[in-house]
N, C-alpha and C. Protein backbone atom coordinates (compact mmCIF):
# COMPACT_ATOMS: atom_id res chain seq x y z
N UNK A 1 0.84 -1.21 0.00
CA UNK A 1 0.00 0.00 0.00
C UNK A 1 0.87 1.26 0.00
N UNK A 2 2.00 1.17 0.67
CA UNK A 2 2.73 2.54 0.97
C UNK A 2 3.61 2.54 -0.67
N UNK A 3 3.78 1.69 -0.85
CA UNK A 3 4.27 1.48 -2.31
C UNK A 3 3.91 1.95 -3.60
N UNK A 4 2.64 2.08 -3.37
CA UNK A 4 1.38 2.27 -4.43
C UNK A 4 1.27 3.98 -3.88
N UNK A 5 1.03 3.84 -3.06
CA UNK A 5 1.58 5.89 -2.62
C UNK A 5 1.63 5.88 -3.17
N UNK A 6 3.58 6.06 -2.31
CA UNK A 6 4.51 6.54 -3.29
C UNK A 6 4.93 7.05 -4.47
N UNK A 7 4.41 5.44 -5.52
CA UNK A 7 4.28 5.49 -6.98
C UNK A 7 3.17 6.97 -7.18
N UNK A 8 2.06 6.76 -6.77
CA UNK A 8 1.20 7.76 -7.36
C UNK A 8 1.50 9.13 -6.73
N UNK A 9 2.01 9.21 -5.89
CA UNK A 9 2.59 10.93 -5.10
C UNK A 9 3.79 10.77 -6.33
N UNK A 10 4.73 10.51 -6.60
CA UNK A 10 5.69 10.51 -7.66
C UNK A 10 5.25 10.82 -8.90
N UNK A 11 3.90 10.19 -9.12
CA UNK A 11 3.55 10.58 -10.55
C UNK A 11 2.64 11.67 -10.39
N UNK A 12 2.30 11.94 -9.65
CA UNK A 12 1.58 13.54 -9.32
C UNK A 12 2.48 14.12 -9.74
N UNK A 13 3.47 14.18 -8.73
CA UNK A 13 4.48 15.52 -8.57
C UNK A 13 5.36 15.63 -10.29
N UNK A 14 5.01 14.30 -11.07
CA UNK A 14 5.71 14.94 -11.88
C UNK A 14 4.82 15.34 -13.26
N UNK A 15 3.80 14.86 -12.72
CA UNK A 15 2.35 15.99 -13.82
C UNK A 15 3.10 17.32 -13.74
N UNK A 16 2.92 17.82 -11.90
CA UNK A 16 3.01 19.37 -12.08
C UNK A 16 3.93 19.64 -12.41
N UNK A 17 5.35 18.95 -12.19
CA UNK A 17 6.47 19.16 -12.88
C UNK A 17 6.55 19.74 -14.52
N UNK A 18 5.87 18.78 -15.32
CA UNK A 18 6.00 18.97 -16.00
C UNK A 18 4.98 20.07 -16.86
N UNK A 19 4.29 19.91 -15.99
CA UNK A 19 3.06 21.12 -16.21
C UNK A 19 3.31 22.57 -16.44
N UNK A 20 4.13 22.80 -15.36
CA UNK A 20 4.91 23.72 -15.10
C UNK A 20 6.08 24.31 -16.41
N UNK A 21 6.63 23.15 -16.52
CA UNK A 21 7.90 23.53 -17.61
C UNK A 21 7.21 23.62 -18.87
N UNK A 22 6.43 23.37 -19.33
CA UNK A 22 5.63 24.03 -20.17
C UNK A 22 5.07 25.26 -20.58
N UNK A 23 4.32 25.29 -19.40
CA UNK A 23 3.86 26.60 -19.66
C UNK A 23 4.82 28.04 -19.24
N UNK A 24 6.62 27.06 -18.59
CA UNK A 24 7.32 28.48 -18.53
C UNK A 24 7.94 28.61 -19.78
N UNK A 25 7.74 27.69 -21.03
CA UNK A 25 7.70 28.04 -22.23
C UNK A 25 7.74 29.34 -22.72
N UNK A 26 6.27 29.46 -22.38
CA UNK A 26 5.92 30.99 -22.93
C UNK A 26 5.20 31.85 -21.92
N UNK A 27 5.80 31.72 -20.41
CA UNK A 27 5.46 32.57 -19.85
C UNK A 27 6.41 32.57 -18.61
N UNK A 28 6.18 33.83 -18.02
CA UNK A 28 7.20 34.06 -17.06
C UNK A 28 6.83 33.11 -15.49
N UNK A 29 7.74 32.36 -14.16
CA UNK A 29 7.34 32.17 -13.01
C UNK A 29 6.56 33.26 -12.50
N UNK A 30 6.44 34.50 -12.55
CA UNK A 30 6.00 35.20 -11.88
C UNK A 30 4.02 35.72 -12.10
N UNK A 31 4.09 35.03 -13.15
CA UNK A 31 2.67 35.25 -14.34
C UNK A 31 1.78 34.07 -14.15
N UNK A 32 2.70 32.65 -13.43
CA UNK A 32 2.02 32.02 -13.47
C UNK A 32 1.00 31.50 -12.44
N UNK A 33 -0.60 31.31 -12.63
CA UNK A 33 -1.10 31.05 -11.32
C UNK A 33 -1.18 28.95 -10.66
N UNK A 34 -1.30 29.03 -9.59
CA UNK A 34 -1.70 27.51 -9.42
C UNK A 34 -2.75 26.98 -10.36
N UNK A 35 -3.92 27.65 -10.42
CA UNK A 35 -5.08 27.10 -11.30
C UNK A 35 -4.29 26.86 -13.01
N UNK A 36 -3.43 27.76 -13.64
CA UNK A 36 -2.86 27.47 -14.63
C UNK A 36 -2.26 26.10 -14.63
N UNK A 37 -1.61 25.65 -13.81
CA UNK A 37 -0.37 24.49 -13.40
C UNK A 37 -1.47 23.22 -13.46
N UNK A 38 -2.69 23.32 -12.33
CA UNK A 38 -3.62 22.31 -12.33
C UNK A 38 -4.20 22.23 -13.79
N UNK A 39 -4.98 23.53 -14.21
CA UNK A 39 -5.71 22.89 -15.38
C UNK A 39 -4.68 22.27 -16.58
N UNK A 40 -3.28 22.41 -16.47
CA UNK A 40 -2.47 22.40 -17.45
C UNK A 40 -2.46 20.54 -17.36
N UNK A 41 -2.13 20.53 -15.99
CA UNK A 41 -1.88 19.01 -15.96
C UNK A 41 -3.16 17.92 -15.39
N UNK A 42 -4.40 18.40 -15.19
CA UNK A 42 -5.72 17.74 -15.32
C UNK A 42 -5.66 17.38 -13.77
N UNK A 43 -4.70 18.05 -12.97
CA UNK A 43 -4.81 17.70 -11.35
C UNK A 43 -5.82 19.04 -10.42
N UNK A 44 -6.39 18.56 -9.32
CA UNK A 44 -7.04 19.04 -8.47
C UNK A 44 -6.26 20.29 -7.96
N UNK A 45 -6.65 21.06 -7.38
CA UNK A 45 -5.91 22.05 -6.21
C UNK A 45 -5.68 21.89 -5.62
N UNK A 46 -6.62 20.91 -4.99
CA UNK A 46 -6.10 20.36 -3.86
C UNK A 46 -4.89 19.14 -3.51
N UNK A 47 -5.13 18.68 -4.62
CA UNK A 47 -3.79 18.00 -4.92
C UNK A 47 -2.47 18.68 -5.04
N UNK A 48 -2.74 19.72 -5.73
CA UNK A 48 -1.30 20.34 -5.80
C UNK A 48 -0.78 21.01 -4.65
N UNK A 49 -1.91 21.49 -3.65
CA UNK A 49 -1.66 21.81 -2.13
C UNK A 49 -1.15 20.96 -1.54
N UNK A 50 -1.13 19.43 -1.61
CA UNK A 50 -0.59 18.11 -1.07
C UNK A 50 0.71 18.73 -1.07
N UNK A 51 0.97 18.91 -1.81
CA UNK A 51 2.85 18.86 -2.48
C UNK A 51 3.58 20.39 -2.67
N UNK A 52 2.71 21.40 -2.34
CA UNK A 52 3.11 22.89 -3.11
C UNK A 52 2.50 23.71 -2.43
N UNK A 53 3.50 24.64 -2.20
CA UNK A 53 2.11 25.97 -1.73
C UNK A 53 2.16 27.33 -2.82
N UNK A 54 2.90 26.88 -3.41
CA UNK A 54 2.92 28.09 -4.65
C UNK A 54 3.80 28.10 -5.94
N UNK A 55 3.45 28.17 -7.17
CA UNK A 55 4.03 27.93 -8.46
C UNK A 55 5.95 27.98 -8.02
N UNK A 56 6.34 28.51 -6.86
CA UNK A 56 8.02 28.97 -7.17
C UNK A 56 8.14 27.70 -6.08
N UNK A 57 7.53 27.45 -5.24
CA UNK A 57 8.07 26.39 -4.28
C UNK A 57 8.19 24.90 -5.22
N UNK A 58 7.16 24.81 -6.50
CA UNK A 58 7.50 23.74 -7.27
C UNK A 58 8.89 23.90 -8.23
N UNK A 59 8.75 25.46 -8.31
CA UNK A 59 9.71 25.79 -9.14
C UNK A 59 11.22 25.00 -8.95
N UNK A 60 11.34 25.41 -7.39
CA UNK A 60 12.83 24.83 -6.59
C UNK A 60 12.98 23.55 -6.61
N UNK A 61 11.73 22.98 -6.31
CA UNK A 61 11.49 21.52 -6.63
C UNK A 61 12.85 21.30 -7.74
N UNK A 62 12.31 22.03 -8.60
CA UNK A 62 12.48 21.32 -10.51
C UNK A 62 13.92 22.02 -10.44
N UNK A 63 14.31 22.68 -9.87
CA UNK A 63 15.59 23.32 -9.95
C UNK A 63 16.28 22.58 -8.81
N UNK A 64 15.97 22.25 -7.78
CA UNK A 64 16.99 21.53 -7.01
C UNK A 64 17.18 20.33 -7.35
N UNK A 65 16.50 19.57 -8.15
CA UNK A 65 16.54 17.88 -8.66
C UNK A 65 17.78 18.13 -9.98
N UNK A 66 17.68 19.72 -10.62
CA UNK A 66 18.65 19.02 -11.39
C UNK A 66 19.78 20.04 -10.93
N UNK A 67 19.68 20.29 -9.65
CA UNK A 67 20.98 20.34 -9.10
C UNK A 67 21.87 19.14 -8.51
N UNK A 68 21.08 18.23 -8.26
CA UNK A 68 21.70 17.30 -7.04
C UNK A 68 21.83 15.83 -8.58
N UNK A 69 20.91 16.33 -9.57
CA UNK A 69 21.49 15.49 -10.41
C UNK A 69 22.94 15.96 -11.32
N UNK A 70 23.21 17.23 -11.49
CA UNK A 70 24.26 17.44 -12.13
C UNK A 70 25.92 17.23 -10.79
N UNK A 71 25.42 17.19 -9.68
CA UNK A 71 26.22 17.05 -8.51
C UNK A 71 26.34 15.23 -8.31
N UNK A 72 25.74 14.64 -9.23
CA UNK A 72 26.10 13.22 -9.07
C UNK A 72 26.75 12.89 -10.11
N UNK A 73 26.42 13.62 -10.90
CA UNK A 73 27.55 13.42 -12.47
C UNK A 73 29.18 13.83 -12.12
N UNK A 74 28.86 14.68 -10.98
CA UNK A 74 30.27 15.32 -10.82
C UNK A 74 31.23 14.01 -10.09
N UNK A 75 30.20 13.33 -9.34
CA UNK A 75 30.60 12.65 -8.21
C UNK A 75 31.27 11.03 -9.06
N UNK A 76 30.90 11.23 -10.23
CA UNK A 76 31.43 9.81 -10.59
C UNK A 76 32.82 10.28 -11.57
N UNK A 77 32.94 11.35 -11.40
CA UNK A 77 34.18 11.54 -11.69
C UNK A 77 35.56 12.38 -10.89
N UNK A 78 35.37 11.54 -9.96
CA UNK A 78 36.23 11.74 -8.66
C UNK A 78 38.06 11.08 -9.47
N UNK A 79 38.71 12.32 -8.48
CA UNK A 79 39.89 11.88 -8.87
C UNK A 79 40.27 10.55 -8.15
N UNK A 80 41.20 9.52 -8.47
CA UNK A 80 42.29 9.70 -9.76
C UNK A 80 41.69 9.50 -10.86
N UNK A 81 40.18 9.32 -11.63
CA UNK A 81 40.04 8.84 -12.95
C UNK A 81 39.43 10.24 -13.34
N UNK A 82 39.86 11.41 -13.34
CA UNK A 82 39.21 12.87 -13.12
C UNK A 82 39.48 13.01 -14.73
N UNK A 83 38.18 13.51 -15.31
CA UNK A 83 38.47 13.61 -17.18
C UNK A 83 37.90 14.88 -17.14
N UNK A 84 38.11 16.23 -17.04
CA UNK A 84 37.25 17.12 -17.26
C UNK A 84 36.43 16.85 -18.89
N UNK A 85 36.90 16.35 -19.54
CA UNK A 85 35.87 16.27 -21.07
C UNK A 85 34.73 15.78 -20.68
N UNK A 86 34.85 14.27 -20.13
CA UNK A 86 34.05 13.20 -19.90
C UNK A 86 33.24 13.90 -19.07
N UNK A 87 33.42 14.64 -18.35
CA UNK A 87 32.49 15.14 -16.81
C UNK A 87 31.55 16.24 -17.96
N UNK A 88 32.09 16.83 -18.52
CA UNK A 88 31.44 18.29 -19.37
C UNK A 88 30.57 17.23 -20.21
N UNK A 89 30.89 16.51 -20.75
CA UNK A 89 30.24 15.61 -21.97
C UNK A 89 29.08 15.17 -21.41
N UNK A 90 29.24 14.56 -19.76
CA UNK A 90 28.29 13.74 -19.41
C UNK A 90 27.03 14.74 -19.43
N UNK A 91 27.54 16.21 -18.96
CA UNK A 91 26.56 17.04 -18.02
C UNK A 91 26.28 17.50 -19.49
N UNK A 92 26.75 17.36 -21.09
CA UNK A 92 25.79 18.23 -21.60
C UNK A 92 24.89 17.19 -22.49
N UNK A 93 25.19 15.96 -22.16
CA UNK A 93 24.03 14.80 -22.68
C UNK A 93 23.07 14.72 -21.85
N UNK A 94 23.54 15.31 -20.30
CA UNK A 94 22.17 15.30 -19.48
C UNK A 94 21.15 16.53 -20.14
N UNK A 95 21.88 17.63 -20.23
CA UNK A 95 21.30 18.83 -20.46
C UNK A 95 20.32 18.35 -21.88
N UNK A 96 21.09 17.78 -23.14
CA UNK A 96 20.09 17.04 -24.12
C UNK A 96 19.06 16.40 -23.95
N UNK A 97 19.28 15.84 -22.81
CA UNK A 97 18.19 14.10 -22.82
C UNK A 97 17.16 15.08 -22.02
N UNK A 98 17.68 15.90 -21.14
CA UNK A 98 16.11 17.13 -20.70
C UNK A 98 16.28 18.78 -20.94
N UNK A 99 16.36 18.75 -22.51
CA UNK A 99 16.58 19.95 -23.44
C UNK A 99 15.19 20.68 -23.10
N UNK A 100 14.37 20.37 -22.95
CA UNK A 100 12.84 21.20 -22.54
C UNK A 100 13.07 21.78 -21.58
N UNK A 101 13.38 21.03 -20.14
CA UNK A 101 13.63 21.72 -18.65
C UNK A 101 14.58 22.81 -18.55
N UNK A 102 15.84 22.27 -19.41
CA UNK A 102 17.29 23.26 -19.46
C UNK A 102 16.76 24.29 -19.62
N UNK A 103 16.22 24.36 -21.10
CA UNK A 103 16.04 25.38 -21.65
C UNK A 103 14.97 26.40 -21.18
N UNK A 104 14.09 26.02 -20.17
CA UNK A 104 13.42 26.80 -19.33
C UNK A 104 14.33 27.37 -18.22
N UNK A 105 15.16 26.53 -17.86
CA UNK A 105 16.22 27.16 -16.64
C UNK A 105 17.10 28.34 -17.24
N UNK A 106 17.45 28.13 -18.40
CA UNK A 106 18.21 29.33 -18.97
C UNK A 106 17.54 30.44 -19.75
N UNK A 107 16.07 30.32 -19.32
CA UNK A 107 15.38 31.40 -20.25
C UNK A 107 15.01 32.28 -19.77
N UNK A 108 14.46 33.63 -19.59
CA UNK A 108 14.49 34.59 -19.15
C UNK A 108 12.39 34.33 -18.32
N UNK A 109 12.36 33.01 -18.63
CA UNK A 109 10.73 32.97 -18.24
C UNK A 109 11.29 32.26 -16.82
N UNK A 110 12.49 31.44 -16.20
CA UNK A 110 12.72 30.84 -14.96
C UNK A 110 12.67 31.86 -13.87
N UNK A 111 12.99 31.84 -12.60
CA UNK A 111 12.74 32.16 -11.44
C UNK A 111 13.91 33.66 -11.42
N UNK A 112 15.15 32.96 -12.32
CA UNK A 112 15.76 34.42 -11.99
C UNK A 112 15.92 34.76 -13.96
N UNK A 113 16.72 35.70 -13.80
CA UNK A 113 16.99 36.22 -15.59
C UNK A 113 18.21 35.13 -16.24
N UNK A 114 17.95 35.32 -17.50
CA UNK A 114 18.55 34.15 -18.60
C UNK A 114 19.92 33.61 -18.08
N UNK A 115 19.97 32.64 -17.84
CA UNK A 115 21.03 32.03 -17.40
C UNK A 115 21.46 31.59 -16.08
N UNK A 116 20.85 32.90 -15.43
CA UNK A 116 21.32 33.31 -14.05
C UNK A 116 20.94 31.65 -12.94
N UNK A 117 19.90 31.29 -13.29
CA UNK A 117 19.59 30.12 -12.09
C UNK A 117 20.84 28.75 -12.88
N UNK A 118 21.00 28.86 -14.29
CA UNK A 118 21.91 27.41 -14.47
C UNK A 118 23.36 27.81 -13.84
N UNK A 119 24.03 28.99 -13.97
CA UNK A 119 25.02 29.45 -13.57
C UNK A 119 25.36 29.61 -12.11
N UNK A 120 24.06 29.67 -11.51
CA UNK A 120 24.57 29.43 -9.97
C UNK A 120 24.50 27.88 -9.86
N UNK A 121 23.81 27.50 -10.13
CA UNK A 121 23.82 26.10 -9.99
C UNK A 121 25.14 25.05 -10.21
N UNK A 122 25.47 25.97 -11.11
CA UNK A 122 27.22 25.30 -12.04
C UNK A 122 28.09 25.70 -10.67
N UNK A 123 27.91 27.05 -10.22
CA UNK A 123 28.80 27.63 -9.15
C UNK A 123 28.67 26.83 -8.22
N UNK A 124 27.53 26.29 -7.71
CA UNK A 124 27.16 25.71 -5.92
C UNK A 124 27.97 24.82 -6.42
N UNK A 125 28.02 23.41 -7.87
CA UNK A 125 28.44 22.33 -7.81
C UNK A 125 29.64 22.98 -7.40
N UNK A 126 30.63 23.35 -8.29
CA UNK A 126 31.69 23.51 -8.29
C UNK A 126 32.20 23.75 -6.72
N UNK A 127 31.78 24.80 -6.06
CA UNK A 127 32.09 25.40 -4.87
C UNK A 127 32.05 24.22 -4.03
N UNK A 128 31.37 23.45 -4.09
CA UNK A 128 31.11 22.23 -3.23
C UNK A 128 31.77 20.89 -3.25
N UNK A 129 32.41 20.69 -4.45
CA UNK A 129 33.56 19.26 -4.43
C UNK A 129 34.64 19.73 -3.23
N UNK A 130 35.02 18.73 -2.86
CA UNK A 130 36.08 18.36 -1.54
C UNK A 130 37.01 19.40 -2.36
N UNK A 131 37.84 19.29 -3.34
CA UNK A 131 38.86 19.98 -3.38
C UNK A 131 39.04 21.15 -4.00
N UNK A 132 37.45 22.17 -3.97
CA UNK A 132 37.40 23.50 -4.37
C UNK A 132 38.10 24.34 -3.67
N UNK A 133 39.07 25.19 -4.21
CA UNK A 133 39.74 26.56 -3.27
C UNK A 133 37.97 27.56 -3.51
N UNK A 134 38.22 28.44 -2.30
CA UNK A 134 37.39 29.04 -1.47
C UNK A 134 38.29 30.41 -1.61
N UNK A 135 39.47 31.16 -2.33
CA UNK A 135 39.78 32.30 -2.57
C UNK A 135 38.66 33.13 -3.54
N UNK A 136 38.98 34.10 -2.97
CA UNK A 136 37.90 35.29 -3.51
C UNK A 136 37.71 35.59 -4.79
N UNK A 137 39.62 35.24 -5.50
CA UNK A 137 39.17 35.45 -6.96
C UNK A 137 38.69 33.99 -7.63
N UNK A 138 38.62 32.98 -7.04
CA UNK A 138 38.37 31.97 -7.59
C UNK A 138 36.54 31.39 -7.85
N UNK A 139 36.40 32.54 -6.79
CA UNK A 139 34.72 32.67 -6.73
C UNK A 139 34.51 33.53 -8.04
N UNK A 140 35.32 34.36 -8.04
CA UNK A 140 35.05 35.50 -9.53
C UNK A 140 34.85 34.45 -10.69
N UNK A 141 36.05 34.06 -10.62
CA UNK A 141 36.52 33.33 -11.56
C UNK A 141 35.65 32.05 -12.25
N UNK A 142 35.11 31.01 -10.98
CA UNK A 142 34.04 30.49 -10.97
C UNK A 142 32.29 30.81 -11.38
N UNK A 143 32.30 32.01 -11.26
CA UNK A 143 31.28 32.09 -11.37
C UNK A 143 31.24 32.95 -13.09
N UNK A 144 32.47 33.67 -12.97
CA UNK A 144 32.48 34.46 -14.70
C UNK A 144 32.38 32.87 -15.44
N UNK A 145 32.96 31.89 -15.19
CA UNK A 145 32.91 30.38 -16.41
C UNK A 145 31.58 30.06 -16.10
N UNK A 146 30.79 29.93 -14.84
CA UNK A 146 29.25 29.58 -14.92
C UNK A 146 28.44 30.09 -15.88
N UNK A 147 28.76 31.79 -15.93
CA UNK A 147 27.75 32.60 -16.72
C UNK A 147 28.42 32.42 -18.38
N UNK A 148 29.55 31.70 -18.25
CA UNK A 148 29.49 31.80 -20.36
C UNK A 148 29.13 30.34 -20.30
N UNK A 149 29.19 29.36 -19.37
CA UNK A 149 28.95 28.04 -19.88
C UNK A 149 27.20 28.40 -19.80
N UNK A 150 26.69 28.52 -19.11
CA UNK A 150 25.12 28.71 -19.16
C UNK A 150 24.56 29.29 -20.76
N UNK A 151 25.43 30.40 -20.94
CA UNK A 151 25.07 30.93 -22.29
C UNK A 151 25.57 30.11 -23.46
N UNK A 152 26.89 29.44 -23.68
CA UNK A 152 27.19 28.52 -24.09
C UNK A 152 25.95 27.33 -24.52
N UNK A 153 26.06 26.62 -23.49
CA UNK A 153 24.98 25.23 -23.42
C UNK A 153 23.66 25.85 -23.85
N UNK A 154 23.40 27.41 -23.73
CA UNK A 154 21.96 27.97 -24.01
C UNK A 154 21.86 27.72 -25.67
N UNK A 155 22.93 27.97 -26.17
CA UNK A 155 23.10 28.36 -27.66
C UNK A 155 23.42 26.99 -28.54
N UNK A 156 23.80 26.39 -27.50
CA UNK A 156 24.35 24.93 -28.04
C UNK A 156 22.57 24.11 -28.20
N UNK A 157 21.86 24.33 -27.21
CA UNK A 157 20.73 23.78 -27.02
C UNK A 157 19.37 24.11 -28.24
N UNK A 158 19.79 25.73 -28.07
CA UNK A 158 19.10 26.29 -29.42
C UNK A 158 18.95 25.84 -30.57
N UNK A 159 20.09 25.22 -31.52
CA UNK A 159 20.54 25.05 -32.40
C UNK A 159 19.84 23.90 -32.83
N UNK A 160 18.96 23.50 -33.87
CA UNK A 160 18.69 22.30 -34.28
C UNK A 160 19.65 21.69 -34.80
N UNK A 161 20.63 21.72 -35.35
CA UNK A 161 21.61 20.90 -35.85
C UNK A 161 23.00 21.31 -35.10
N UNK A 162 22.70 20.99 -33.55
CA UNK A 162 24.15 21.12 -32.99
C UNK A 162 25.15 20.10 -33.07
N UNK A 163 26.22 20.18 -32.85
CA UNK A 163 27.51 20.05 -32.94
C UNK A 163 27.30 18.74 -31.72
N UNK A 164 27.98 17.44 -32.01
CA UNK A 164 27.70 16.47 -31.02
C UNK A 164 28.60 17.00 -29.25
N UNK A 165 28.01 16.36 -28.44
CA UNK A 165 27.87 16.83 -26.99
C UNK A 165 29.88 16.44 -27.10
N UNK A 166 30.76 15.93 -26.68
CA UNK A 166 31.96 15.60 -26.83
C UNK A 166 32.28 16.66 -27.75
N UNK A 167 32.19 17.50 -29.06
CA UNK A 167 32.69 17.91 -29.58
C UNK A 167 32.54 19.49 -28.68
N UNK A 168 31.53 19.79 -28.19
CA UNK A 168 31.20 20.93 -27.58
C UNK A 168 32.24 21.14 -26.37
N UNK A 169 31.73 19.77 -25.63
CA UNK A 169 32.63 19.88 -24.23
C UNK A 169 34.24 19.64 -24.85
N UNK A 170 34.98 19.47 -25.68
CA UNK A 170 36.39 19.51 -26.04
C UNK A 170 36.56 20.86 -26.08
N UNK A 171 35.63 22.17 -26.13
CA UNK A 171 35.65 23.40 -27.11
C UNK A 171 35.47 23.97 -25.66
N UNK A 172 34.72 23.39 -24.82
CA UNK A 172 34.72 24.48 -23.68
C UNK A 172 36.01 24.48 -22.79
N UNK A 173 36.19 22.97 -22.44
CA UNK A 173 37.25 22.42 -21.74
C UNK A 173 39.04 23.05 -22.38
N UNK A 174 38.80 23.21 -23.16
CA UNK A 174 39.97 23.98 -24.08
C UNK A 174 40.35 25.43 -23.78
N UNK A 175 39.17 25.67 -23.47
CA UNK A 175 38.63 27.99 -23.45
C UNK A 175 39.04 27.77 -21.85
N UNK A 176 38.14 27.05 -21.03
CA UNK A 176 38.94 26.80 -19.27
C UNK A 176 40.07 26.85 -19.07
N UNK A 177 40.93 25.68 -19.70
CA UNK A 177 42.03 25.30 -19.38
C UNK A 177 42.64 26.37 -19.96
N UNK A 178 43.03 26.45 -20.36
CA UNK A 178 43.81 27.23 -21.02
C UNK A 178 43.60 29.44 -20.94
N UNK A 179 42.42 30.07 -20.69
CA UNK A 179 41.88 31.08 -20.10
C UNK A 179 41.99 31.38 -18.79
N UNK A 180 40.37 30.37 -18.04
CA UNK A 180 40.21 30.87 -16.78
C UNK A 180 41.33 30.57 -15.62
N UNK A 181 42.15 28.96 -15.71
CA UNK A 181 42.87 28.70 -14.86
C UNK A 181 44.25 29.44 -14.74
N UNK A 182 44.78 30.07 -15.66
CA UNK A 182 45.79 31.30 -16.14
C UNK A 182 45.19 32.47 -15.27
N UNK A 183 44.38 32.57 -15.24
CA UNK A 183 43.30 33.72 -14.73
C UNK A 183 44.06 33.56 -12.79
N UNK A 184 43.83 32.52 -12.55
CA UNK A 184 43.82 32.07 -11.10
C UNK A 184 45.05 32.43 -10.94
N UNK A 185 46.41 31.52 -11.78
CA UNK A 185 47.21 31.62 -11.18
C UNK A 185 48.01 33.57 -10.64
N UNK A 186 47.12 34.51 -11.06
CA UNK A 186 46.88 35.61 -10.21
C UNK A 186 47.09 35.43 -8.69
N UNK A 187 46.10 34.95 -8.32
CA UNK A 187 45.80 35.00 -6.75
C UNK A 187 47.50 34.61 -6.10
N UNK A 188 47.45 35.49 -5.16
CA UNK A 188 48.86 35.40 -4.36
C UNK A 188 48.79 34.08 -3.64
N UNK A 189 50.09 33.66 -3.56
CA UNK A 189 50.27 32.61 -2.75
C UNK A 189 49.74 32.57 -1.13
N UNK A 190 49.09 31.02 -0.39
CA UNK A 190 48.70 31.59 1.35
C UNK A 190 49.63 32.48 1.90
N UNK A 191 50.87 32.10 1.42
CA UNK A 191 51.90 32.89 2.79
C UNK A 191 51.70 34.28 1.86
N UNK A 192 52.06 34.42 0.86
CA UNK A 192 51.54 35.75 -0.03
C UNK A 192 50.64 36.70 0.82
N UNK A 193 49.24 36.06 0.65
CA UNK A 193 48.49 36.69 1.50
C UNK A 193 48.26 37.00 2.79
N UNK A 194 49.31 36.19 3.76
CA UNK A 194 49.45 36.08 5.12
C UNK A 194 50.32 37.43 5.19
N UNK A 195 51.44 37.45 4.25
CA UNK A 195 52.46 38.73 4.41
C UNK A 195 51.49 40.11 4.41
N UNK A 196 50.61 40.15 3.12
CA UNK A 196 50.00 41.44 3.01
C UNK A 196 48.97 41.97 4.10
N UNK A 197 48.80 40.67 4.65
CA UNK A 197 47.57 41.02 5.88
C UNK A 197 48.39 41.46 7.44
N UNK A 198 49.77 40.85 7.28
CA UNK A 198 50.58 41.03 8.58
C UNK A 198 50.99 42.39 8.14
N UNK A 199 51.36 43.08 7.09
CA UNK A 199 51.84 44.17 6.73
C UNK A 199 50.69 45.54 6.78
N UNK A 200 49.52 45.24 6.44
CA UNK A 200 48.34 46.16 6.72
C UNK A 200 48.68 47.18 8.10
């Protein structure tokens, strides 16, 4: 019995799920009402009260699932077998296989403006592996590659006849390596910064 729930609370939640990403198609989170979401997906109000108390609390829903899913992609590529291609490749076949959702996350109809919610999202992963530095310019730095990969993958997604997922991620992984991490080696060394703070 609890089984049979489950199953059907699961397939609720992903009516409105998907109910939702639809109609932020062509319209903004902020435009949209609950009664839109229900009649969209043939569910009750009261059903959607089960699970929601308002179009943005589902919103996070749909935005934190494919946070913690792009944070498991990260996780199977733990060093020593660390491929930055393979990791970019994986995350932009995910982004393909749910090109509808992405492309609501990077559109100017999601919760924040174009890009802005995939790019933090890129940032939290990043910020969050065991062996992220936590320097100030590396947050810059991190977060300036969130906002062109978001626009990137936006344009890559656009495209009916894009360029296969491996050929993309070789093209980004190339512009990183070789750009942003040059970028870093800026930041002063710890004792560097220990001197300038003892010298203040």
């Amino acid at each position: 019995m609890a089984a049979s729930e489950n199953r059907r609370t699961t397939m609720t939640k992903k009516l409105l799920q998907n109910s939702l990403i639809e109609i932020l198609e062509n319209k903004s989170i902020h435009d949209i009402t609950i009664k839109e979401i229900c009649d969209n997906a043939d569910v009750n109000r009261s059903t959607f009260y089960r699970h929601y108390n308002t179009p943005h609390t589902l919103f996070d829903e749909i935005y934190n699932n494919v946070y913690h899913d792009i944070i498991n992609i990260a996780k199977q590529f733990r060093a020593p077998n660390f491929n930055s291609v393979e990791v970019m490749t994986t995350i932009l076949n995910y982004c393909e296989e749910n090109r509808r959702l992405c492309m609501v996350l990077l559109s100017e109809n999601g919760e924040l403006n174009i890009g802005k919610s995939f790019s933090d999202l890129v940032t939290r992963a990043i910020m969050e592996t065991p062996d992220a530095q936590t320097t100030e310019l590396h947050l810059y730095v991190i977060q300036f590659m969130a906002a062109g990969m978001a626009n990137f993958i936006w344009n890559w997604l656009n495209n009916e006849n894009r360029l296969p997922a491996r050929t993309v991620a070789r093209g980004m992984m190339m512009l990183i390596n070789h750009g942003f991490y040059r970028a870093l080696s800026l930041s002063p060394a710890p004792e560097h910064r220990a001197s300038i703070a003892n010298n203040r």
